[in-house]
N, C-alpha and C. Protein backbone atom coordinates (compact mmCIF):
# COMPACT_ATOMS: atom_id res chain seq x y z
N UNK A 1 6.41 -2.27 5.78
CA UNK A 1 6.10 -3.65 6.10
C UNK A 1 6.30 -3.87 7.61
N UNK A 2 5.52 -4.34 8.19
CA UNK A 2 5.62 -4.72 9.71
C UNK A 2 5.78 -5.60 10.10
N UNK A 3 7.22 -6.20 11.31
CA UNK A 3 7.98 -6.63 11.63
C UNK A 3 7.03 -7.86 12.57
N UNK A 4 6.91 -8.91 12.22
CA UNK A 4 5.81 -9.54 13.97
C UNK A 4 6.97 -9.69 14.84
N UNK A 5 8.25 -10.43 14.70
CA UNK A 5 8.81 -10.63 16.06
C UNK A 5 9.54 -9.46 16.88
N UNK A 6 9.53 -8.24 16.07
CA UNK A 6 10.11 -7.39 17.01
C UNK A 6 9.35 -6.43 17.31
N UNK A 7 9.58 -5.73 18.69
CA UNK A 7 8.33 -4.81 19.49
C UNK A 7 8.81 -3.62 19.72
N UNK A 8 8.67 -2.73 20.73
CA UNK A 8 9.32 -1.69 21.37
C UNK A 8 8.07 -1.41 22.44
N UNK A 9 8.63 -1.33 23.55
CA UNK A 9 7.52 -0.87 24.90
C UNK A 9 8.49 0.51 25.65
N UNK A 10 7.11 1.42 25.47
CA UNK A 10 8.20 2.46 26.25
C UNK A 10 6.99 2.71 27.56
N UNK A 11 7.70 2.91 28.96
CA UNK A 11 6.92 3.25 30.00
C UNK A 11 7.38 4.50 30.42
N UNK A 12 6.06 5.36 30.86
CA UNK A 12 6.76 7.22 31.09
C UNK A 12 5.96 7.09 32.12
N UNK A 13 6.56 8.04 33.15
CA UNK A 13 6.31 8.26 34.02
C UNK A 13 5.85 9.81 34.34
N UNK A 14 4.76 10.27 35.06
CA UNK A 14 4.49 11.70 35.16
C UNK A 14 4.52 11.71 36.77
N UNK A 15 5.76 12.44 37.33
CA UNK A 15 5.40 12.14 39.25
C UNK A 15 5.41 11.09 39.50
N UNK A 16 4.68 10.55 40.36
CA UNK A 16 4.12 8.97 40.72
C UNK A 16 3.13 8.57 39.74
N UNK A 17 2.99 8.75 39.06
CA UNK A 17 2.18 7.59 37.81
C UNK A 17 2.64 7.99 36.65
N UNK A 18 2.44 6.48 35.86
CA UNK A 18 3.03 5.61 35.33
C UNK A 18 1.80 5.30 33.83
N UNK A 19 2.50 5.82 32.63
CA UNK A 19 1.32 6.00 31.82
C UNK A 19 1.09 4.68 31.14
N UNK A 20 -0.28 4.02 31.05
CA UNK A 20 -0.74 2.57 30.25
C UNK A 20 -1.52 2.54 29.62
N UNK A 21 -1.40 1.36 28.30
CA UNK A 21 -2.43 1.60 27.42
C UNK A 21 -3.01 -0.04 28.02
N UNK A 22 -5.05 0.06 28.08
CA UNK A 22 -5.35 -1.42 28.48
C UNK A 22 -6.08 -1.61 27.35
N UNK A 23 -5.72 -2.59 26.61
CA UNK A 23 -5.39 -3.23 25.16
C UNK A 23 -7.07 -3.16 25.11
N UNK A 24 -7.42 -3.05 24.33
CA UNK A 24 -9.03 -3.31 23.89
C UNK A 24 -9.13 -3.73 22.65
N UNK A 25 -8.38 -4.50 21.81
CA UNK A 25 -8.58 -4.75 20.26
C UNK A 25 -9.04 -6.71 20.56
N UNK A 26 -9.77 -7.03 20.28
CA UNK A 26 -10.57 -8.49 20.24
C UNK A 26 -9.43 -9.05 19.47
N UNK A 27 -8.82 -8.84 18.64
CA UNK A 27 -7.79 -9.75 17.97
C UNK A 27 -6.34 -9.64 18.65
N UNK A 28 -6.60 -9.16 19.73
CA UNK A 28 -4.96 -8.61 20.57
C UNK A 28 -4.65 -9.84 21.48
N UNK A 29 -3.69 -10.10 21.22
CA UNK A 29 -3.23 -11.61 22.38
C UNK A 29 -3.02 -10.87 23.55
N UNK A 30 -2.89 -9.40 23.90
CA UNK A 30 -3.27 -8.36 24.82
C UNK A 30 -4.10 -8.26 25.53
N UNK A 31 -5.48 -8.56 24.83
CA UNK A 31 -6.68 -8.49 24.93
C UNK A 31 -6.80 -8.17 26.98
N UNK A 32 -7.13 -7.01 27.05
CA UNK A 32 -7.67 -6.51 29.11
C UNK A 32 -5.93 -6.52 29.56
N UNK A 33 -5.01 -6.95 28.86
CA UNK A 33 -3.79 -6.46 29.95
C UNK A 33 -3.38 -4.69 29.63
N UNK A 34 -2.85 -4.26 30.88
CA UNK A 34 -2.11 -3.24 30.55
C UNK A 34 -0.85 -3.56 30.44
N UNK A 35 -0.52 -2.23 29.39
CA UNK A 35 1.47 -2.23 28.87
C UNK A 35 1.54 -1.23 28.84
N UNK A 36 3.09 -1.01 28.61
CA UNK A 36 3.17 0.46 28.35
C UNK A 36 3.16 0.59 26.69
N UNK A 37 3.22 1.85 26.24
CA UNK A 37 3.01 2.17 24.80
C UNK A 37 4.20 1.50 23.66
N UNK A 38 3.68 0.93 22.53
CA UNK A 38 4.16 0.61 21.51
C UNK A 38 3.99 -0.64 20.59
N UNK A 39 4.77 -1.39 20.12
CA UNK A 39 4.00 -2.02 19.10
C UNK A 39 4.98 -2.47 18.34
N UNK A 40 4.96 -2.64 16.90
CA UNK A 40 5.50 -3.76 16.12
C UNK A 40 6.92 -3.21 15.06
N UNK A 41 7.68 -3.13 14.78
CA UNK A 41 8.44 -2.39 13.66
C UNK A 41 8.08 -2.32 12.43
N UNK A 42 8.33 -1.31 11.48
CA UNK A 42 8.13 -1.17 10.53
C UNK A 42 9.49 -1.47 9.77
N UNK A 43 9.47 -1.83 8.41
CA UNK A 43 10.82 -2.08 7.72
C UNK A 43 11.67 -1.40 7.64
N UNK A 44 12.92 -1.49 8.28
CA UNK A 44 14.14 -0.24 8.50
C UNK A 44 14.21 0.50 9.47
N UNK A 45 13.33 0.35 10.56
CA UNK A 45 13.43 1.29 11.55
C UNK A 45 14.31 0.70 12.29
N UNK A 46 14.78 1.61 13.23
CA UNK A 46 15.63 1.17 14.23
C UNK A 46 14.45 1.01 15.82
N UNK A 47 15.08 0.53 17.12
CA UNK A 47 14.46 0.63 17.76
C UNK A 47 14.04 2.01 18.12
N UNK A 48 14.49 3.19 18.32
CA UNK A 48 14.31 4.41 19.16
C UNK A 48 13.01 4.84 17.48
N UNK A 49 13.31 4.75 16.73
CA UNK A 49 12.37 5.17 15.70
C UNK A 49 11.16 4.43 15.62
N UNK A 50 11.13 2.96 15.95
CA UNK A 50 9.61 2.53 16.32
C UNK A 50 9.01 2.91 17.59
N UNK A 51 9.76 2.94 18.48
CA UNK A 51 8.84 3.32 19.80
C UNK A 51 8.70 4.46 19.73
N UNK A 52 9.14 5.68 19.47
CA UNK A 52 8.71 7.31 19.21
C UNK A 52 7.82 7.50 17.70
N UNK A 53 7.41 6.46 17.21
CA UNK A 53 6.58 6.29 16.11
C UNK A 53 5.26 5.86 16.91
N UNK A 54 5.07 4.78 17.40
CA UNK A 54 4.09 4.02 17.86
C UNK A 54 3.80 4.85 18.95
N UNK A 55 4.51 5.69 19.84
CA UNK A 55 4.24 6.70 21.13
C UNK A 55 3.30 8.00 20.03
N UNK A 56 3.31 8.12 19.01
CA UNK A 56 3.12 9.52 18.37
C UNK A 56 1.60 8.81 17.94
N UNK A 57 1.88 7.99 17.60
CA UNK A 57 0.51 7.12 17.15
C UNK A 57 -0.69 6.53 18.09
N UNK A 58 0.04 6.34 18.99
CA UNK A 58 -1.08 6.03 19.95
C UNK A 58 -1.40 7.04 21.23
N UNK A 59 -0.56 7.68 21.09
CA UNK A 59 -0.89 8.70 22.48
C UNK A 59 -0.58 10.69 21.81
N UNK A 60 -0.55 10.34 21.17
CA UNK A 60 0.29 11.85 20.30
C UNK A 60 1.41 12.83 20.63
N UNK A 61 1.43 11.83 21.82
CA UNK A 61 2.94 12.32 22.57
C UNK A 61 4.09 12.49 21.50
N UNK A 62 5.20 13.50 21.23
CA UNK A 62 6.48 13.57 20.59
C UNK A 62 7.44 13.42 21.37
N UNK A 63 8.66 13.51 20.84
CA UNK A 63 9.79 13.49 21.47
C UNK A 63 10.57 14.60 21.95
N UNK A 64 9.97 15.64 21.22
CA UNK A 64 9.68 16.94 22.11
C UNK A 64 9.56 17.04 23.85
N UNK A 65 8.49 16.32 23.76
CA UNK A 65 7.80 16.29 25.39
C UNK A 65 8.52 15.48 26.53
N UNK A 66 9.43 14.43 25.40
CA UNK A 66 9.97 13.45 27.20
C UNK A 66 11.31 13.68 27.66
N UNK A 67 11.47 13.63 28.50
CA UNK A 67 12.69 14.17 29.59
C UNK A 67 13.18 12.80 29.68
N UNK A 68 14.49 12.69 30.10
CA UNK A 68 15.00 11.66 30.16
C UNK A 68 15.21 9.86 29.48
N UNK A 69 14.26 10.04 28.68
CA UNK A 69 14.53 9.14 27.37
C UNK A 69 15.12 7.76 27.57
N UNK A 70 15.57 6.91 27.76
CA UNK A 70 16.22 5.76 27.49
C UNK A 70 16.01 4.25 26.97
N UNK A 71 17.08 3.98 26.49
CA UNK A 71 16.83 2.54 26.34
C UNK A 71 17.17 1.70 27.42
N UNK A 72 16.55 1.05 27.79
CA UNK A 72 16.76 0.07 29.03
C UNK A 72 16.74 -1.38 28.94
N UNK A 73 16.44 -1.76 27.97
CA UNK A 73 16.40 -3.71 28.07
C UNK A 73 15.87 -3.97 26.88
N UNK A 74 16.00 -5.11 26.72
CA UNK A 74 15.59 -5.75 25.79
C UNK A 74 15.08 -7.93 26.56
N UNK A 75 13.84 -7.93 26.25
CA UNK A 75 12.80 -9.19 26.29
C UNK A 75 13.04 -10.22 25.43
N UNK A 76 13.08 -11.38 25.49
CA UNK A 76 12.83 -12.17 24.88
C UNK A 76 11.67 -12.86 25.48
N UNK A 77 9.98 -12.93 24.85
CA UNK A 77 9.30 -13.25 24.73
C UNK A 77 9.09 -14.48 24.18
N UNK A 78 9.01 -15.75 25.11
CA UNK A 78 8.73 -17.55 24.65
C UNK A 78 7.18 -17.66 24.87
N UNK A 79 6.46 -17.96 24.03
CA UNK A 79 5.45 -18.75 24.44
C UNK A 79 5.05 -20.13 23.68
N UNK A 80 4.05 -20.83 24.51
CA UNK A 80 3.36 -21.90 23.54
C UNK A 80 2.46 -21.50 22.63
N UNK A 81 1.92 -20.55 22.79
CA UNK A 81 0.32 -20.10 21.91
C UNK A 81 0.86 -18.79 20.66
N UNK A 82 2.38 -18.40 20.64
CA UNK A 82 2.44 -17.44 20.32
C UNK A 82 3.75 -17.47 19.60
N UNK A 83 4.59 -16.59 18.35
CA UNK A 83 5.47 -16.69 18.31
C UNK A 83 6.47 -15.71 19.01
N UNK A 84 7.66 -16.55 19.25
CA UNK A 84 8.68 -15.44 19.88
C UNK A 84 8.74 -13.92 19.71
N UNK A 85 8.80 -13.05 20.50
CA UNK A 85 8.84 -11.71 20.42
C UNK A 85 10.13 -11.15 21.04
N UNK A 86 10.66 -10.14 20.52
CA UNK A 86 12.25 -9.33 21.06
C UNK A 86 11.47 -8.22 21.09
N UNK A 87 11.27 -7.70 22.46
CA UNK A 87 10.87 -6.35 22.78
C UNK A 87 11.64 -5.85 23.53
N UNK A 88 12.33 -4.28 22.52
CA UNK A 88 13.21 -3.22 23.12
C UNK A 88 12.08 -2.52 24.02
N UNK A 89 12.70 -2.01 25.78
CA UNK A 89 11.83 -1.15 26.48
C UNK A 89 12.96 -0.15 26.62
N UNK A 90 11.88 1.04 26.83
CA UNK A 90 12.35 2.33 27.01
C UNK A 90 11.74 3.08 28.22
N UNK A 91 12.27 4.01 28.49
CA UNK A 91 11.90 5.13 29.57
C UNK A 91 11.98 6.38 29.39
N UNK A 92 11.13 7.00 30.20
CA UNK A 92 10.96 8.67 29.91
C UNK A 92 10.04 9.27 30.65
N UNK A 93 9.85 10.48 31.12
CA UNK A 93 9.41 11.03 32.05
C UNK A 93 8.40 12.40 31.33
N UNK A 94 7.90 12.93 31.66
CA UNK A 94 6.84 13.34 31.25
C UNK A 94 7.16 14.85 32.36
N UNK A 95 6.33 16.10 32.56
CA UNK A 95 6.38 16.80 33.34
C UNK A 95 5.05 16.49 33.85
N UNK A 96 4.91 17.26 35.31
CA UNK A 96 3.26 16.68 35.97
C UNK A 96 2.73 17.38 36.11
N UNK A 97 2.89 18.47 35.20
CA UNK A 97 1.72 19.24 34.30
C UNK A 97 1.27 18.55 33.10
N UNK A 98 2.19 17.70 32.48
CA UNK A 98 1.18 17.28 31.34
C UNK A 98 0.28 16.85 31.26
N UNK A 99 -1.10 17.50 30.29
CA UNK A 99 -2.42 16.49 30.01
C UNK A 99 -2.08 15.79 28.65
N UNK A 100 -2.94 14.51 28.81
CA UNK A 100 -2.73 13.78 27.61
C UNK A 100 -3.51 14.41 26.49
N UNK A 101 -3.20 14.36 24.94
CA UNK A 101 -3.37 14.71 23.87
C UNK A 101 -4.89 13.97 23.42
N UNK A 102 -4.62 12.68 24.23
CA UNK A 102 -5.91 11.65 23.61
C UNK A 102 -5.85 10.84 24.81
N UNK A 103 -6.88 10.33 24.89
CA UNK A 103 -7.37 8.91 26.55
C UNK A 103 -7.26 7.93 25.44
N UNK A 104 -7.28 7.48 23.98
CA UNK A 104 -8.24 6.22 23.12
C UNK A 104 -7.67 6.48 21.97
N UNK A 105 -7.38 5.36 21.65
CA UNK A 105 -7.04 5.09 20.24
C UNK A 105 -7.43 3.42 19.60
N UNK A 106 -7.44 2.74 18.25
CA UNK A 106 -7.74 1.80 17.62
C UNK A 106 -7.32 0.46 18.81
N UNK A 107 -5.89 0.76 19.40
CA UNK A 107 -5.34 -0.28 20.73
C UNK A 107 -6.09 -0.57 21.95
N UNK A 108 -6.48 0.89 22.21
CA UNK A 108 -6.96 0.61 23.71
C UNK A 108 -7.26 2.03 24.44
N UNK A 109 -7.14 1.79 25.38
CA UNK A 109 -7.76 3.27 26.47
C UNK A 109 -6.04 3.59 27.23
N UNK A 110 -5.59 4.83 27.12
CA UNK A 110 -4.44 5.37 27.95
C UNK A 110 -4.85 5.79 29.41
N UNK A 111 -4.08 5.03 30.35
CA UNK A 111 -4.38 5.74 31.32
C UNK A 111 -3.15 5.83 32.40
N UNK A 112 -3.09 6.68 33.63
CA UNK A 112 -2.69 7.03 34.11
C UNK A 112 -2.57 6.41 35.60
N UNK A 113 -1.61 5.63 36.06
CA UNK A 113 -1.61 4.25 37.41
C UNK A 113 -0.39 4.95 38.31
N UNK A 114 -1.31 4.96 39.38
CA UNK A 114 0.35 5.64 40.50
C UNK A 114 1.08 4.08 40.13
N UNK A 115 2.35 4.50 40.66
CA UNK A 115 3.42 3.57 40.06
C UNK A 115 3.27 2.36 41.70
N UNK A 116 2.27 3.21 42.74
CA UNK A 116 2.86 1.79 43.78
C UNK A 116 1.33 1.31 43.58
N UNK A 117 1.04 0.92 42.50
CA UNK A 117 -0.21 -0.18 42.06
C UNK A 117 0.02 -0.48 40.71
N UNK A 118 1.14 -0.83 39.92
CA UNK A 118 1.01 -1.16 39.05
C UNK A 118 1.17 -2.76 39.02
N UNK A 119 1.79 -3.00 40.14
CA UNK A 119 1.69 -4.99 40.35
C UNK A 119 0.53 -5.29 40.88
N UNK A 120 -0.76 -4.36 40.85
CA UNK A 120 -2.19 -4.65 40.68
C UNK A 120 -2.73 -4.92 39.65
N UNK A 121 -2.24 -4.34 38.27
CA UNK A 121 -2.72 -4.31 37.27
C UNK A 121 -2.94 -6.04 36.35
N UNK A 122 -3.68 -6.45 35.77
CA UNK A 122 -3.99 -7.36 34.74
C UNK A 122 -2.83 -7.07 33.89
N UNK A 123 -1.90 -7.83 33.84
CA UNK A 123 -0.36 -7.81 32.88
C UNK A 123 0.51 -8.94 32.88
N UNK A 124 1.15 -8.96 32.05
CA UNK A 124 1.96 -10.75 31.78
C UNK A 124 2.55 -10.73 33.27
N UNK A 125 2.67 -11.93 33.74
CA UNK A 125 3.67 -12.24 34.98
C UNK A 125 5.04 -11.61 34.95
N UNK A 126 5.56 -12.04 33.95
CA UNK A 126 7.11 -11.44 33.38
C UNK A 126 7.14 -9.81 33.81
N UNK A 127 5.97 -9.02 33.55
CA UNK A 127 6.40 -7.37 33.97
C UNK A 127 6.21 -7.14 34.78
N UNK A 128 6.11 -7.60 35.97
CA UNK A 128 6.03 -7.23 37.08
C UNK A 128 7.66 -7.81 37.84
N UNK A 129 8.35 -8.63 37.15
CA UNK A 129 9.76 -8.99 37.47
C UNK A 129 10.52 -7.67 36.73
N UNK A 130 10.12 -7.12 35.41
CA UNK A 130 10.57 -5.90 34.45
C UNK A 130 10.22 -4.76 35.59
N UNK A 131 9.29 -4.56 35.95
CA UNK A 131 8.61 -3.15 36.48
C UNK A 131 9.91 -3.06 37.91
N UNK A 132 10.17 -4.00 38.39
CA UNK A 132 11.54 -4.00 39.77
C UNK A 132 12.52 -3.15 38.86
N UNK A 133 12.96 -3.62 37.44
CA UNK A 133 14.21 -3.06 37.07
C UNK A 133 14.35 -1.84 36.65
N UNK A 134 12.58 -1.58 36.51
CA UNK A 134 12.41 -0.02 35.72
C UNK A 134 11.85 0.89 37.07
N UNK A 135 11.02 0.67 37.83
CA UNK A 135 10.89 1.37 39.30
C UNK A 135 11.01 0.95 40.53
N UNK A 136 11.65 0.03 40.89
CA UNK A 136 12.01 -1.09 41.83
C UNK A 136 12.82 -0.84 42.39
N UNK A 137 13.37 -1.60 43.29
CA UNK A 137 14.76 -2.18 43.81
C UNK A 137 15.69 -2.26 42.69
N UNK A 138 15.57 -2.60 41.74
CA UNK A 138 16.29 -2.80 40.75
C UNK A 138 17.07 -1.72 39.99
N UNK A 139 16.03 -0.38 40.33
CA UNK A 139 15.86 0.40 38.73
C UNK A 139 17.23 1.06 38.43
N UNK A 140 18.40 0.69 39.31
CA UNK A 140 19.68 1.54 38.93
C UNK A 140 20.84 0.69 38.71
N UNK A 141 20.43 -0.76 37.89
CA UNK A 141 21.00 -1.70 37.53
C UNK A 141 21.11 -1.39 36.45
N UNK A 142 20.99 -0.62 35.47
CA UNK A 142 21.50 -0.09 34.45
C UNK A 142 20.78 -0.98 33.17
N UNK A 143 21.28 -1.78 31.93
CA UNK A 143 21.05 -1.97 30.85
C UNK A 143 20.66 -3.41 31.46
N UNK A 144 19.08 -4.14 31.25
CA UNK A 144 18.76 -5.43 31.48
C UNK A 144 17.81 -6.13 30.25
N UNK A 145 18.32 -7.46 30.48
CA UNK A 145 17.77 -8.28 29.34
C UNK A 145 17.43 -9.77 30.08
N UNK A 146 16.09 -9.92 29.92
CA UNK A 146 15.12 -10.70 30.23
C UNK A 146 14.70 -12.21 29.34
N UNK A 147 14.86 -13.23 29.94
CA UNK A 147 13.80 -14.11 29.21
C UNK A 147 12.53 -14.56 29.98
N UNK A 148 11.47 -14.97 29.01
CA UNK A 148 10.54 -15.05 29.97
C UNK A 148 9.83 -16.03 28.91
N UNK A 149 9.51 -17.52 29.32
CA UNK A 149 8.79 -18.54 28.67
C UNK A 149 7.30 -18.91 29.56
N UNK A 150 6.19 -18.79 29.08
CA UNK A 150 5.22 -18.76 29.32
C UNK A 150 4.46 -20.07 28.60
N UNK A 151 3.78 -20.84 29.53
CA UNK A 151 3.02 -22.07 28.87
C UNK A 151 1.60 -21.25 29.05
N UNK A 152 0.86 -21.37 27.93
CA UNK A 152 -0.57 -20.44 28.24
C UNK A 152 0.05 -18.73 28.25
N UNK A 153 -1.14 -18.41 29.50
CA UNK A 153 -0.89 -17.08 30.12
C UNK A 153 0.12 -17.28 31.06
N UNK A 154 0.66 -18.64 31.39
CA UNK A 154 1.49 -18.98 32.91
C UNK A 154 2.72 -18.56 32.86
N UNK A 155 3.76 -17.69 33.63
CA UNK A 155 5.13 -17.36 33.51
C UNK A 155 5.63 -19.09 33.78
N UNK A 156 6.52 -19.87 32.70
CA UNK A 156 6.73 -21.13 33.10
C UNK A 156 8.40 -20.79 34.12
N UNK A 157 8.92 -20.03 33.35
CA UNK A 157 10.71 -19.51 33.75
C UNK A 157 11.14 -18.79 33.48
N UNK A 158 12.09 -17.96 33.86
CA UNK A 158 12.51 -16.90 33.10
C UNK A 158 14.25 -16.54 33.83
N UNK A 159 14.91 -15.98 33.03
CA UNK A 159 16.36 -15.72 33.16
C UNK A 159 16.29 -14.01 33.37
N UNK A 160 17.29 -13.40 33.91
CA UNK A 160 17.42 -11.99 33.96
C UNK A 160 18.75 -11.41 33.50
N UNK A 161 19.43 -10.53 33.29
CA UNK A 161 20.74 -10.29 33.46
C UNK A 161 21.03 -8.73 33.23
N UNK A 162 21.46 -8.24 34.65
CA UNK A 162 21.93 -6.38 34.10
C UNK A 162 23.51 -6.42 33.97
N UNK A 163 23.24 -5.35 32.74
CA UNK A 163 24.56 -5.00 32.41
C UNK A 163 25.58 -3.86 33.19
């Protein structure tokens, strides 16, 4: 059974880029942003078991393949158009020899963004305040948890806090 308010986003990195899926499903409140990989829980999973589920599923990546692994934050997702979302993010590194398994799946197209253009990309306002804590100025602030209330597509406010 699948969970709507809880998520898991994991972002890997290969070298300087930074792997994304850009949402292509017409029913995706996603719809043209890029994210990093993952998706919704299933009943009983824990977090590290949905995001290495949804990573196997959409990119065929295992857990075999990633170096450095972590959990890093956790989102609280407000909107007006939408219900609340708690998305665990993760990290992991890739070697820069790896080719991807698949470019496409039912979500969207995977692709591959040097990491100093990813605050170019079409993506919620909120991750580009996330992307500081994960490759930023930020990124050695250790365990962070985010709110982020959005009227529309608009970031209205948002709170931060590293542990």
């Amino acid at each position: 059974m699948r969970i709507e308010n809880l998520t898991t986003l994991i972002y890997i990195t290969r070298g300087s880029d930074c792997l994304f899926i850009r949402k292509t499903r017409k029913d995706d409140m996603n719809l043209d942003k890029y994210l990093g990989i993952g998706g919704h829980f299933e009943d009983n999973e824990t977090p590290e078991e949905c995001v290495l589920r949804e990573l196997k599923e959409e990119s065929s990546i295992d857990r075999a393949s990633l170096e450095g692994f972590r959990y890093r934050g956790l989102i609280t997702f407000i909107s007006s158009e939408y219900p609340t979302e708690y998305m665990h993010v993760f990290t992991a590194e890739l070697p820069e020899d790896f080719e991807l398994p698949v470019t496409a799946n039912d979500e969207g197209e995977l692709c591959w963004v040097p990491l100093s253009d990813i605050n170019d990309l079409p993506v919620w306002e909120g991750d580009k305040i996330m992307f500081d804590h994960l490759f930023g100025d930020k990124k050695d602030s250790g365990f962070f948890t985010m709110k982020f209330r959005y009227e529309g597509d608009k970031l209205s406010s948002h709170e931060e806090t590293s542990w």
